[in-house]
Protein backbone atom coordinates (compact mmCIF):
# COMPACT_ATOMS: atom_id res chain seq x y z
CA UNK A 1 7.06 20.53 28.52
CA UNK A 2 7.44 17.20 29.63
CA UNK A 3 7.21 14.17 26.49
CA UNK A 4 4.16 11.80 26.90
CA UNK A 5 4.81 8.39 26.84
CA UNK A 6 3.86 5.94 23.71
CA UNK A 7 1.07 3.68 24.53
CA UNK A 8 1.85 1.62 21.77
CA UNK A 9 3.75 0.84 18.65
CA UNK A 10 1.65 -0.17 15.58
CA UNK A 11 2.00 -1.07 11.97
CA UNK A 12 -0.18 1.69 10.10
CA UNK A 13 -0.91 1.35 6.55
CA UNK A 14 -1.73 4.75 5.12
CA UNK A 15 -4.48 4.73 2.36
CA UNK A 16 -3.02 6.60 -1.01
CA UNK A 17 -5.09 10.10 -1.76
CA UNK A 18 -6.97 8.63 -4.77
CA UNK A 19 -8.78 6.26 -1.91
CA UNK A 20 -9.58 8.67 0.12
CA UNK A 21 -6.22 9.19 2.25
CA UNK A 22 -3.55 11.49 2.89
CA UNK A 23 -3.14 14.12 0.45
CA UNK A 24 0.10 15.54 1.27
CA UNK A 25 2.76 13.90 3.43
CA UNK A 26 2.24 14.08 7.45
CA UNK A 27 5.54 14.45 10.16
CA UNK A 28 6.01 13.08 13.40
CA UNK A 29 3.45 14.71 15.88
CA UNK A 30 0.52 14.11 13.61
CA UNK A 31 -2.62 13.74 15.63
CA UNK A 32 -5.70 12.18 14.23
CA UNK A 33 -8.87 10.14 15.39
CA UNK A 34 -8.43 7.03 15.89
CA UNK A 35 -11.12 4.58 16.21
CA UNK A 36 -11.30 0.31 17.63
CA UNK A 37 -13.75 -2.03 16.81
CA UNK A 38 -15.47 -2.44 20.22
CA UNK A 39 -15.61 0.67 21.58
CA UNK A 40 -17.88 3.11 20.93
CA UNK A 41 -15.92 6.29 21.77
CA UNK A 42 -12.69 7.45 19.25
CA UNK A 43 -9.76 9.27 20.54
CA UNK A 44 -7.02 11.67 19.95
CA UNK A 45 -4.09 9.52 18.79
CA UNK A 46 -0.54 11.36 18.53
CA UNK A 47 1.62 9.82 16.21
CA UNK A 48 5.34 9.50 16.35
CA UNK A 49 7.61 8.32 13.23
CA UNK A 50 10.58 6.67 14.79
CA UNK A 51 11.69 5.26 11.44
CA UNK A 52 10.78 8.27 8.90
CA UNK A 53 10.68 11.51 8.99
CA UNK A 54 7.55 11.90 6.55
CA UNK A 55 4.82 9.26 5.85
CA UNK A 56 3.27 10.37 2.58
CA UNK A 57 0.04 8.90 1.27
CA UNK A 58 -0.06 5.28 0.40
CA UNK A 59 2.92 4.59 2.84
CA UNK A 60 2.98 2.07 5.48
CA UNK A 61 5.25 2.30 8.30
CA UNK A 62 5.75 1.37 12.27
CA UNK A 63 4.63 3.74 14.65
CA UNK A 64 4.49 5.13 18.22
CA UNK A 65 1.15 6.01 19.15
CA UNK A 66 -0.10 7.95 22.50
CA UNK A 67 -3.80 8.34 23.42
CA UNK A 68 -4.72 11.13 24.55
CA UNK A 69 -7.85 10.99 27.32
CA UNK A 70 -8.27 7.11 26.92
CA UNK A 71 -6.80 6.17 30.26
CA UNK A 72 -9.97 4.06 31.27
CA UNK A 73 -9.73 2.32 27.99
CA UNK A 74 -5.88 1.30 27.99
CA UNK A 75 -6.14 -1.73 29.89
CA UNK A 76 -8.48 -3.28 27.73
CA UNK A 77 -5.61 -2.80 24.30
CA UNK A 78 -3.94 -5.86 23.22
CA UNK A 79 -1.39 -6.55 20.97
CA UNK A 80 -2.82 -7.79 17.49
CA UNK A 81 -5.76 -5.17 17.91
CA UNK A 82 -6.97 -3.80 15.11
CA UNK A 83 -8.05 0.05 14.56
CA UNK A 84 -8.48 3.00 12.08
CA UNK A 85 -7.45 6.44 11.90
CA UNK A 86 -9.73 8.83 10.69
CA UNK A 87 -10.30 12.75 9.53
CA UNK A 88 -13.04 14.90 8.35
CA UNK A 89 -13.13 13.14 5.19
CA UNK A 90 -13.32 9.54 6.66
CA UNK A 91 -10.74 6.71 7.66
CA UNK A 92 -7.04 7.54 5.88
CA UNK A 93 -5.60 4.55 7.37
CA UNK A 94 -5.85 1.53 9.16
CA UNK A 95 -3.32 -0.13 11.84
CA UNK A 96 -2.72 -2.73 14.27
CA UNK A 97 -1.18 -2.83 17.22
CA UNK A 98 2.26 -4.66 17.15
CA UNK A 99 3.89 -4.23 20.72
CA UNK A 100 1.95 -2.45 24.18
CA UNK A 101 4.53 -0.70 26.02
């Protein structure tokens, strides 16, 4: 299977459990929704821990992040963008883009 290419790298500060993030810790290959402040549509974001190999609740880290589906959308990202990533029980964290590759 051939490895997709990051769209992005982002710093992603992971709400702690209490506030309504992560409950248990999260690997590289996590996929959540991810959601920007413009558009109206959310997206599949795949997640990719190039400096960890767990992000546990309350953590904040840099990131590779892939969109999955959003090529109409990538030429309007910039760097500095903000966005959130969400789950069934809401947003667990919230990032910003840092470097477009």
């Amino acid at each position: 299977m051939k490895k997709k290419i990051a769209h992005f790298k982002s710093q992603i500060n992971y709400k702690p459990t209490v506030k309504g993030g992560l409950v248990s810790p999260i690997s590289s290959g996590f996929r959540s929704e991810i959601k920007f402040p413009f558009e109206l549509k959310s997206y599949i974001a795949t997640q990719e821990f190039t400096e960890t190999e767990l992000i546990f609740p309350g953590d904040s880290a840099s990131i590779d992040v892939t969109l999955n589906g959003a090529d109409l959308f990538l030429d309007q990202l910039y760097e500095g963008m903000d966005f959130e990533l969400c789950d069934n029980s809401g947003v667990i964290a919230e990032g910003i883009i840092t470097e477009l590759y």
